[in-house]
Protein backbone atom coordinates (compact mmCIF):
# COMPACT_ATOMS: atom_id res chain seq x y z
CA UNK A 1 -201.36 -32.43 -76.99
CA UNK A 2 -199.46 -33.38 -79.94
CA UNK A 3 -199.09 -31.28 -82.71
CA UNK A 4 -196.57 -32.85 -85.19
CA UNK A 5 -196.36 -35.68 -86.94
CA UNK A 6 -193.62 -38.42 -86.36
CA UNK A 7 -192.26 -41.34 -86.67
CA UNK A 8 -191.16 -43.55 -84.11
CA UNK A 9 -188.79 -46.52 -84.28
CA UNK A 10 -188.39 -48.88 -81.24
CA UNK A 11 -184.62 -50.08 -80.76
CA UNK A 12 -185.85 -53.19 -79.15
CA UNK A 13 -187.30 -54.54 -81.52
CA UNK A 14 -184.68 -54.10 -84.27
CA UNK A 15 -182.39 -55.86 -81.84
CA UNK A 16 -184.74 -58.75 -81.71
CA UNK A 17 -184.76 -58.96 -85.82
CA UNK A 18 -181.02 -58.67 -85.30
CA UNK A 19 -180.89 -61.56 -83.04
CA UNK A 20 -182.86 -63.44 -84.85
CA UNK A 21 -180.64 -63.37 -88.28
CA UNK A 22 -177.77 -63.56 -86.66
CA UNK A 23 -178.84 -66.48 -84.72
CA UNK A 24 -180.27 -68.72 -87.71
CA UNK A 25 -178.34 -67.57 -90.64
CA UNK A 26 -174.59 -67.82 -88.74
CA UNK A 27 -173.49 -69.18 -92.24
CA UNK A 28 -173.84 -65.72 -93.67
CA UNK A 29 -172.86 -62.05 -93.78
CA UNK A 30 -175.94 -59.95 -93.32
CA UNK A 31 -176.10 -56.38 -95.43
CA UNK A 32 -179.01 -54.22 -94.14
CA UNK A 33 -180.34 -52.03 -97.54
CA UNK A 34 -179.95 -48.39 -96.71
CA UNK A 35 -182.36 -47.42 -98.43
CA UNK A 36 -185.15 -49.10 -96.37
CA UNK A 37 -184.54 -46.50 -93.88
CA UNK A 38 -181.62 -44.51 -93.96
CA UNK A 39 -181.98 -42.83 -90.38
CA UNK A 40 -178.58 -42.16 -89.21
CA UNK A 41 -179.46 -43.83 -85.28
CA UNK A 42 -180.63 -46.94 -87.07
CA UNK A 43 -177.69 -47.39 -89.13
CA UNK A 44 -175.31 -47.03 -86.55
CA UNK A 45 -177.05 -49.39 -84.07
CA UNK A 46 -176.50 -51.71 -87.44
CA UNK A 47 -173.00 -51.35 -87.37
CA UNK A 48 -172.41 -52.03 -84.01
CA UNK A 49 -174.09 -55.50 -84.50
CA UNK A 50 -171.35 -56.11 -86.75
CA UNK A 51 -174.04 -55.75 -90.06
CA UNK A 52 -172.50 -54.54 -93.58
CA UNK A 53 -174.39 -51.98 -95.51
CA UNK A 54 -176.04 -52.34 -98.87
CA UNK A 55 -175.56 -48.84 -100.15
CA UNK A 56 -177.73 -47.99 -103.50
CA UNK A 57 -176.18 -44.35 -104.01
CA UNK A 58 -173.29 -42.98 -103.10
CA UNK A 59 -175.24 -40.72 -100.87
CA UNK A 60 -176.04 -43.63 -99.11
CA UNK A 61 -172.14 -45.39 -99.26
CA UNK A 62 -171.52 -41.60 -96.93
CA UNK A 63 -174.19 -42.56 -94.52
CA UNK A 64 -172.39 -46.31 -93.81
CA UNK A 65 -169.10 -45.20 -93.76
CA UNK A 66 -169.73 -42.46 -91.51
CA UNK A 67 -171.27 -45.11 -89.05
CA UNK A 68 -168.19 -46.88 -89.07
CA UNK A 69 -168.93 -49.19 -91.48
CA UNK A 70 -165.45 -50.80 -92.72
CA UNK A 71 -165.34 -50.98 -96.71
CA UNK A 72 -165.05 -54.68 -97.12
CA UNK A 73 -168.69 -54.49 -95.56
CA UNK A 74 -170.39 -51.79 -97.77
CA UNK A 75 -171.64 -52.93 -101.11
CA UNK A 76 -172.54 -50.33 -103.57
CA UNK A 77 -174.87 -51.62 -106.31
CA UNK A 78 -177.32 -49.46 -108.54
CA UNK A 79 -178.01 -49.50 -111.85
CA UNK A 80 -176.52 -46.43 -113.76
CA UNK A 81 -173.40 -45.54 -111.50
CA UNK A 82 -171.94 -42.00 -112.90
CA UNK A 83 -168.60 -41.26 -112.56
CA UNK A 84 -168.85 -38.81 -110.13
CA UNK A 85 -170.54 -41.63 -107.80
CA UNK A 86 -167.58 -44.28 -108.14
CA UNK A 87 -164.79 -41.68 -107.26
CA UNK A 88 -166.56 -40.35 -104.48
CA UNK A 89 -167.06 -43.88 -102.92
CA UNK A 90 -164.68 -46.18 -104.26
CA UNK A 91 -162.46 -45.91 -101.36
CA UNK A 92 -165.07 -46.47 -98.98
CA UNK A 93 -166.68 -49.79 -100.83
CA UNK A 94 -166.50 -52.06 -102.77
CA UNK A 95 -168.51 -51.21 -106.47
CA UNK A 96 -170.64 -53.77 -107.82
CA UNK A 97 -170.88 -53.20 -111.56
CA UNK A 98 -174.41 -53.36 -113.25
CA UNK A 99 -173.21 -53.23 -116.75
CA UNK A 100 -170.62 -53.84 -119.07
CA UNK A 101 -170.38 -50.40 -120.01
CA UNK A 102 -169.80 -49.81 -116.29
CA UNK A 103 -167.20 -52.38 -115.82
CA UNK A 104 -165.38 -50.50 -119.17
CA UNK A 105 -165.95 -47.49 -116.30
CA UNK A 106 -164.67 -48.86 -113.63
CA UNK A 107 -161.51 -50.11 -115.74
CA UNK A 108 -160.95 -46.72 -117.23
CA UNK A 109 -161.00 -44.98 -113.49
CA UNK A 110 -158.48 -47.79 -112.33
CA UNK A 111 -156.39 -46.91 -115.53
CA UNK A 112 -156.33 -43.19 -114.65
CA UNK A 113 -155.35 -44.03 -111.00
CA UNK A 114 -153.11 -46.89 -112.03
CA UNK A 115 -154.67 -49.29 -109.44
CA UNK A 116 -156.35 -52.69 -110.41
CA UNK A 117 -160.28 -51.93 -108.74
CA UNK A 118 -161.77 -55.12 -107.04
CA UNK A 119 -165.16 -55.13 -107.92
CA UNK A 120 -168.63 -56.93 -107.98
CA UNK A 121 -170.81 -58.09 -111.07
CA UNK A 122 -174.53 -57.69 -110.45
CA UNK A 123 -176.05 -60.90 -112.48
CA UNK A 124 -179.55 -61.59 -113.38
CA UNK A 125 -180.03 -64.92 -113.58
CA UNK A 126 -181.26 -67.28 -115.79
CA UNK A 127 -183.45 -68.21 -113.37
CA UNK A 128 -187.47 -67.36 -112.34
CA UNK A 129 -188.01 -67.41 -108.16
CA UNK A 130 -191.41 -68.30 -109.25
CA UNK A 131 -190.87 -70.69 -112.16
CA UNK A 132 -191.81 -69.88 -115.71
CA UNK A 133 -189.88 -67.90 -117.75
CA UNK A 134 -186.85 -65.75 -116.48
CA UNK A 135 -187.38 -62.39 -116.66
CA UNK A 136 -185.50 -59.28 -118.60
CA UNK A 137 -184.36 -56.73 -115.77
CA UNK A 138 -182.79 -53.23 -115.82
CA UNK A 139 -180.68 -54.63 -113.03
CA UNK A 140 -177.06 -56.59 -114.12
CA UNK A 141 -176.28 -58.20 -116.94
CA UNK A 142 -178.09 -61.30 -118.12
CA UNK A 143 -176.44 -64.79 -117.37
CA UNK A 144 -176.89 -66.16 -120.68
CA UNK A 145 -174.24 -63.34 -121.93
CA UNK A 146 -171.52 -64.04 -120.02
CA UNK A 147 -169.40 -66.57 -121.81
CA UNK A 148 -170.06 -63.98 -125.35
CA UNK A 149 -168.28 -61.17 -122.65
CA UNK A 150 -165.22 -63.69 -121.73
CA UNK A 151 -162.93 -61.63 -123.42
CA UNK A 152 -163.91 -58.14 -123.08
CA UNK A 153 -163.99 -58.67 -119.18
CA UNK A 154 -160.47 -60.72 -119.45
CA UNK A 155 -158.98 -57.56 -121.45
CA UNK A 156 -160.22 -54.82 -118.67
CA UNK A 157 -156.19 -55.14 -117.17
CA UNK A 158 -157.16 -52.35 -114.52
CA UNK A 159 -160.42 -54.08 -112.60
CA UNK A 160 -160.99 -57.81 -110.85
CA UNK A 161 -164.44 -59.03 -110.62
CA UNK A 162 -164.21 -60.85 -107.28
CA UNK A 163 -167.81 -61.11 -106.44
CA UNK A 164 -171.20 -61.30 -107.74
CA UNK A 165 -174.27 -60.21 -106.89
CA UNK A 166 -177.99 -61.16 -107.59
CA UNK A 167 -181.38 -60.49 -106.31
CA UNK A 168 -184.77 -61.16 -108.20
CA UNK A 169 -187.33 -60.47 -105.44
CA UNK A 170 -188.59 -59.55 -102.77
CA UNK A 171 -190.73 -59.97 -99.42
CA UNK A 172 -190.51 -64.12 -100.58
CA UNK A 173 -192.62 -65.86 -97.44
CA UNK A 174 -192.38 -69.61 -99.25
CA UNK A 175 -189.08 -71.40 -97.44
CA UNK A 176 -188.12 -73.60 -99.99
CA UNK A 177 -188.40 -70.67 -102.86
CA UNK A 178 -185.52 -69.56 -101.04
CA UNK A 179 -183.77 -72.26 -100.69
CA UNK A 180 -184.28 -73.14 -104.31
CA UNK A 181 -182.63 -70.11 -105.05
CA UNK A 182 -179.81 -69.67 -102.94
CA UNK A 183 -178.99 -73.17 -104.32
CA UNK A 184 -179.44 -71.86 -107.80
CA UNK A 185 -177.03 -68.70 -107.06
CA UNK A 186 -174.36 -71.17 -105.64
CA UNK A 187 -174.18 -73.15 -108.68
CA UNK A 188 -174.23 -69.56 -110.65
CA UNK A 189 -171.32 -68.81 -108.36
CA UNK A 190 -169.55 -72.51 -109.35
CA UNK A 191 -170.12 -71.10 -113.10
CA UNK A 192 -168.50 -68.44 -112.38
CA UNK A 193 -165.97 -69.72 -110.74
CA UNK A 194 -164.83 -72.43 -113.20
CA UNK A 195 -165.58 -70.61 -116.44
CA UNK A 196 -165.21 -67.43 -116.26
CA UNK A 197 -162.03 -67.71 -113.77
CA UNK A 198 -163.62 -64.68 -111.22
CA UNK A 199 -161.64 -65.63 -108.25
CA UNK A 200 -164.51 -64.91 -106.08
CA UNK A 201 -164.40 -63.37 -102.33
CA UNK A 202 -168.23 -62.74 -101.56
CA UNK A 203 -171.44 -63.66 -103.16
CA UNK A 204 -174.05 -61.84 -102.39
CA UNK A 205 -177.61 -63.41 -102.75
CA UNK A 206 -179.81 -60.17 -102.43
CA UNK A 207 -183.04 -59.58 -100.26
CA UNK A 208 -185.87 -61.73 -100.28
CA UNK A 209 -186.63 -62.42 -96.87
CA UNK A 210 -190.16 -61.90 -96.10
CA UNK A 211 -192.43 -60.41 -93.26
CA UNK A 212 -195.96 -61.20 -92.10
CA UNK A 213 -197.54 -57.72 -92.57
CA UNK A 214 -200.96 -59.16 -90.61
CA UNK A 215 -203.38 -61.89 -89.89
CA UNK A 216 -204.08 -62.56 -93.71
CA UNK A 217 -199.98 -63.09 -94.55
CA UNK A 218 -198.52 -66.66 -93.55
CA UNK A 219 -195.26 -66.34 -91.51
CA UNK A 220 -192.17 -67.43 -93.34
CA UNK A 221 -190.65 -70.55 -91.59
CA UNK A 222 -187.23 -69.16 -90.83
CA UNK A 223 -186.34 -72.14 -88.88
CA UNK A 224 -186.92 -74.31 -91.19
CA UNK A 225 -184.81 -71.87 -94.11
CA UNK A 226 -182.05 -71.35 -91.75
CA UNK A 227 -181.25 -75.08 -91.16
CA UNK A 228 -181.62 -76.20 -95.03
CA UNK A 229 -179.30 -73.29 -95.55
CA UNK A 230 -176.94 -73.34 -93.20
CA UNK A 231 -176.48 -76.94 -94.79
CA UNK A 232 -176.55 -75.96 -98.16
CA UNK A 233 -173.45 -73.56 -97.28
CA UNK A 234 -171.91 -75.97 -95.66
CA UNK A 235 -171.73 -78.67 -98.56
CA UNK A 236 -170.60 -75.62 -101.02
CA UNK A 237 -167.87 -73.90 -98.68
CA UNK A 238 -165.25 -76.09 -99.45
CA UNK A 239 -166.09 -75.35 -103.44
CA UNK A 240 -166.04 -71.69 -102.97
CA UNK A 241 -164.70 -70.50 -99.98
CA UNK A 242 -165.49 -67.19 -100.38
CA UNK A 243 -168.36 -64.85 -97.82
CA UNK A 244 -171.82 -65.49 -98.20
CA UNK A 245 -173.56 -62.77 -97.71
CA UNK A 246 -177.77 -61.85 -97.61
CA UNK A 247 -179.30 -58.64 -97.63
CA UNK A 248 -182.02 -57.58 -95.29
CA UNK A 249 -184.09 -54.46 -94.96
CA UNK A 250 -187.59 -54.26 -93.66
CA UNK A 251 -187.47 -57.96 -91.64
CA UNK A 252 -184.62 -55.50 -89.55
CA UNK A 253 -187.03 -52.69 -89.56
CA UNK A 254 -189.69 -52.33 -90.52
CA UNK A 255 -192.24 -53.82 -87.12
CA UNK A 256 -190.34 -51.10 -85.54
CA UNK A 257 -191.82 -48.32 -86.60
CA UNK A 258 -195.24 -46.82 -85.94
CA UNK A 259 -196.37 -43.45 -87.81
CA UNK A 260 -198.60 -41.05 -85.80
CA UNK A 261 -200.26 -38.12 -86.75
CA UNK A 262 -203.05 -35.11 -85.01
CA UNK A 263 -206.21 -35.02 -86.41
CA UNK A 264 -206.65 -31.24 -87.08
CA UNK A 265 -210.14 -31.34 -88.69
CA UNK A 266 -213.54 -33.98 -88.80
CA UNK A 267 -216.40 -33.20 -91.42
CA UNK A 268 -219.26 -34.68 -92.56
CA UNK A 269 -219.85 -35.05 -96.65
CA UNK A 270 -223.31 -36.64 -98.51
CA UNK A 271 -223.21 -39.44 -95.85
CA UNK A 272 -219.60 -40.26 -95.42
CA UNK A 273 -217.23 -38.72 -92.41
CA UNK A 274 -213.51 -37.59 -92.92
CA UNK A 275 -211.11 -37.44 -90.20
CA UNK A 276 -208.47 -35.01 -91.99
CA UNK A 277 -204.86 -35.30 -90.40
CA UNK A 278 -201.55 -33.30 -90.34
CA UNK A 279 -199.79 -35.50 -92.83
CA UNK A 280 -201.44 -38.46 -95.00
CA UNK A 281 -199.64 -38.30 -98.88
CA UNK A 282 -196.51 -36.46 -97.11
CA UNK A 283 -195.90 -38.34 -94.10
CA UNK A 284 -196.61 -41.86 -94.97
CA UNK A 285 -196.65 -42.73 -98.70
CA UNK A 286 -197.59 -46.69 -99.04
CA UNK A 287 -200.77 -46.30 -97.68
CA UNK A 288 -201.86 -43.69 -100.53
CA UNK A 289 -200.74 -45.77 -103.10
CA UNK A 290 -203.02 -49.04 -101.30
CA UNK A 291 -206.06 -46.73 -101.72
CA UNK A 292 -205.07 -45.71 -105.23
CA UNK A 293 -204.73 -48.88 -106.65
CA UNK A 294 -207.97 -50.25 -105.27
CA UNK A 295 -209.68 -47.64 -106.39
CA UNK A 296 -208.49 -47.95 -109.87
CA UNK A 297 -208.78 -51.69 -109.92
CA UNK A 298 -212.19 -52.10 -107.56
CA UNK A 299 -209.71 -55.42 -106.17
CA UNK A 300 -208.38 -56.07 -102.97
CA UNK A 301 -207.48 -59.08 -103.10
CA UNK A 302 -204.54 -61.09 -105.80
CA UNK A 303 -203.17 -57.34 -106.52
CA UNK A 304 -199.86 -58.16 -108.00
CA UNK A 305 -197.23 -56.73 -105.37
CA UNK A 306 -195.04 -53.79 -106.49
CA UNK A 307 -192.22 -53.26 -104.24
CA UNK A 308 -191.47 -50.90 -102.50
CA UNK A 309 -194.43 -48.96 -103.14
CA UNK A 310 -197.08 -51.62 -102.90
CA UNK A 311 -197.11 -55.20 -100.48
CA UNK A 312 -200.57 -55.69 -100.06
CA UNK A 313 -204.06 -53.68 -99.63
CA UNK A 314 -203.59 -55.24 -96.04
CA UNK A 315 -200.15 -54.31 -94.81
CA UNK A 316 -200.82 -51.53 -92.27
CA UNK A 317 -203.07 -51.56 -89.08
CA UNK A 318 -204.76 -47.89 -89.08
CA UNK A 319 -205.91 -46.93 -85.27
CA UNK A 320 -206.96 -44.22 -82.95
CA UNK A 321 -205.16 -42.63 -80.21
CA UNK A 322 -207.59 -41.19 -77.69
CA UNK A 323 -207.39 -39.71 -74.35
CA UNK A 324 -210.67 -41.14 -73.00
CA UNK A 325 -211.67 -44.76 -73.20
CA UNK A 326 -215.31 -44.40 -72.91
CA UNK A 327 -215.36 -43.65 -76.19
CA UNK A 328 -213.62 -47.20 -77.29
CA UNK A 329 -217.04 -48.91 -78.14
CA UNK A 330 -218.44 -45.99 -80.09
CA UNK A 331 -217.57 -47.18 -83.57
CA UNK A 332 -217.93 -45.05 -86.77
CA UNK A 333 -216.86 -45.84 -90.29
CA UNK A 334 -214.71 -42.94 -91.56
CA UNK A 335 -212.24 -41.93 -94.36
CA UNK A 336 -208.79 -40.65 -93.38
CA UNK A 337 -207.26 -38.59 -95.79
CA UNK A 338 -204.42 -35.46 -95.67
CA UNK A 339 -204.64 -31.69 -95.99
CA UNK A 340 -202.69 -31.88 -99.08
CA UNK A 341 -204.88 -30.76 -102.08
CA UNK A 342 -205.22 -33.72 -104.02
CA UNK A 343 -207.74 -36.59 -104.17
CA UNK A 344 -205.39 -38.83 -104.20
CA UNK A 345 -204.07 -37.91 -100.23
CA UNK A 346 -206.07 -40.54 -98.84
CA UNK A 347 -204.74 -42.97 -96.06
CA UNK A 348 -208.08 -45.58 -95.21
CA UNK A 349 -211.10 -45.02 -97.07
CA UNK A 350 -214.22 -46.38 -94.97
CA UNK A 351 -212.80 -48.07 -92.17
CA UNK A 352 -214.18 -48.67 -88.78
CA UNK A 353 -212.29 -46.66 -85.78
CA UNK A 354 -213.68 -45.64 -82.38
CA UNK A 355 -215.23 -42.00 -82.20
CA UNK A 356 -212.44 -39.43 -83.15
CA UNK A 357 -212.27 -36.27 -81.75
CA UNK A 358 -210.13 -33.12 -82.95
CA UNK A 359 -206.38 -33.24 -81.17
CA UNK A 360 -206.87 -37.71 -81.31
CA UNK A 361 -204.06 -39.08 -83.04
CA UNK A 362 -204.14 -41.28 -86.29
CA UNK A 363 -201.39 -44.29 -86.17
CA UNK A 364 -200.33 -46.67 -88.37
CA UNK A 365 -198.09 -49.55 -88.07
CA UNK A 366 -195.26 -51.25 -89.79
CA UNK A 367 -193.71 -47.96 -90.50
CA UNK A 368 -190.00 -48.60 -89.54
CA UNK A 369 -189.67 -49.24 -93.86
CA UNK A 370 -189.81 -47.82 -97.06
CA UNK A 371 -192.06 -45.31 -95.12
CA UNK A 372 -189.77 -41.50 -94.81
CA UNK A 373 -187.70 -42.69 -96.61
CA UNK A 374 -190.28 -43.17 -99.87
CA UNK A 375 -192.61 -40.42 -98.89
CA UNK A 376 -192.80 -37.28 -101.00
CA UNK A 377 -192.08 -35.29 -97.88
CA UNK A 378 -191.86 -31.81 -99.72
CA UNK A 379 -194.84 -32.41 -101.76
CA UNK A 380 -197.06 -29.21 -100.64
CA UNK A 381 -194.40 -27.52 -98.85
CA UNK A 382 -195.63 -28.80 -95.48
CA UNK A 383 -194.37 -29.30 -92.32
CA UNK A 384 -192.30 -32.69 -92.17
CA UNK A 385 -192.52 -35.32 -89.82
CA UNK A 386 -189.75 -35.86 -87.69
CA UNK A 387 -188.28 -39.30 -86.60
CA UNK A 388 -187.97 -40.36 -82.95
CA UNK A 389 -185.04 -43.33 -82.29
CA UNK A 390 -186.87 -45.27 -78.95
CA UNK A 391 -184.44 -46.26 -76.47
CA UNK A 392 -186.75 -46.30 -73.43
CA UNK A 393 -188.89 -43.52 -71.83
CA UNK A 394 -185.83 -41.65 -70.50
CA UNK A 395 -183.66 -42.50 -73.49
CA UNK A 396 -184.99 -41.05 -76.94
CA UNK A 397 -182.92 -39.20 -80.07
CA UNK A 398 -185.39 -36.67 -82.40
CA UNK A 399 -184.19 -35.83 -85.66
């Protein structure tokens, strides 16, 4: 009998996404994004693949370093830095600046120190993944403006822009989007380069690398990508010479996880059955938000994708763990929903399972990202979920 909710994440099967990046992208540098899942046996299985760390806090800078990740291969890029976060991490990263004000920051903390910083620039680009027209963004400063910031950025005597970083979205499954862009980024990078005289050492192209959540999704062609790219690298090296680098989160991750939690109580309302279970809003968040939006849209299809909270109405397989088989072809449609008390804790709202009993567990797949890490875990003051790293049978960490 189980009677906790957890998550468990299969170290086989991040080694195989490993593998697999390593294998057809041996042009680049591969970051994985902390913040996809943050749990401290992942990350350090990371860095002994000889993977970097994109850090978004400097919470999350603490959690690479301490897993041995050397500085040159943790990036640290969010918008709104304080100045708290660059001194506590600026010895274990390199800072990628998000704003001019923040690059007047950065300067003023080298000044103080008297030390010239080597940092990044976060740029968004002049440029639409999806053609049409580029979009305004919270994130970096905006391509167009850099030649108008020539001189401010030539006068900041106590920092060195020697990278730059951009990313415009993500969970991209088309090949040649990708390609267009990287090729787009290296030409940003030439700009750079030539006008604006950063003497570059890494350029960092962001995420984008998608994942077939199920049978509706189309698989992106990797092989295809990595040999166009690998090329396209190769013809720019000699222009650049610098690291290429690509960020990756939940194509490391995220088939590796699987959610499971006890169904504690089954009723029956005006015609429709619940299956209520230990944790739905508070143990895995993305589903929720699925059943939210369709309800406030009636749509489940062409839903506009909202990352990280929302990929698709179709990106998680619910099913039922039983102890007896015999009830496999008794089929029921049923709504799976929390104990929190809100209408809004549901999971799966009339879907067809086999006959539940009480103590049957609920699971759901593709939980290895944004799936702790984004749910409101304190919402209710409930019991957590805790996290199980798979090794094998005989070989398993709980946190």
């Amino acid at each position: 009998k189980v009677n906790k909710s957890f998550y468990i994440y299969d170290e086989e099967e991040i080694l195989k996404a490993i593998n697999i990046l390593q294998d057809k992208f041996s042009e680049f540098e591969i970051l994985y994004s902390i913040k996809t899942n943050p749990n401290k046996n992942i990350v350090e299985l990371i860095s002994k693949n000889s993977i970097g760390a994109d850090a978004a806090s400097a919470k999350e800078v603490e959690i690479s370093s301490a897993a041995n990740i050397n500085k040159e291969n943790i990036i640290y890029s969010s918008p709104g830095k304080r100045r708290k976060d660059i001194e506590e991490s600026m010895d274990k990263c390199i800072i990628t600046a998000d704003s001019y004000n923040e690059l007047s920051l950065l300067n003023e903390i080298g000044k103080d120190r008297n030390i010239q910083l080597e940092v990044g620039l976060r740029i968004n680009a002049n440029y639409n993944v999806f053609g049409g027209k580029p979009l305004s963004s919270k994130y970096g400063v905006d391509e167009e403006s850099l030649l108008d910031y020539k001189d401010f950025i030539d006068n900041l005597n106590n920092i060195k822009i020697i990278g730059i970083h951009v990313h415009l979205q993500s969970q991209i499954l088309d090949y040649e989007t990708i390609y267009n862009y990287y090729e787009y980024v290296l030409e940003l990078a030439l700009f750079c380069k030539d006008k604006m005289n950063f003497n570059l050492k890494f350029i960092n192209f962001g995420g984008g690398l998608g994942i077939s959540y199920g049978d509706s999704y189309k698989n992106l062609d990797i092989d295809k990508l990595s040999i166009m790219s690998n090329n396209l690298i190769a013809k720019y090296k000699e222009k650049l010479n610098t690291r290429f680098i690509i960020e990756s989160g939940r194509f490391l991750v995220c088939k590796s996880g699987v959610y499971v939690t006890p169904i504690i109580d089954i009723k029956e309302s005006r015609g429709s059955k619940y299956i209520i279970v230990q944790n739905g809003y508070n143990g895995f968040f993305k589903p929720t938000i699925s059943e939210l939006i369709v309800s406030y849209t009636n749509e489940k299809n062409d839903l506009k994708m909202m990352e990280p909270l929302f990929t698709s109405y179709d990106s998680y397989k619910i099913s039922l763990i039983k102890n007896e088989n015999e009830r496999e072809n008794l089929k029921e449609i049923v709504t799976v929903g929390g104990n929190l008390c809100t209408a809004v804790d549901i999971l799966a709202k009339d879907i067809v399972l086999p006959k539940a009993e009480l103590n049957d567990l609920i699971s759901i797949n593709n939980a290895g990202s944004y799936a702790y890490s984004l749910t409101p875990l304190l919402f209710s003051s409930q019991e957590k979920p805790v996290e199980i790293y798979f090794r094998s049978m005989d070989d398993y960490l709980i946190d």
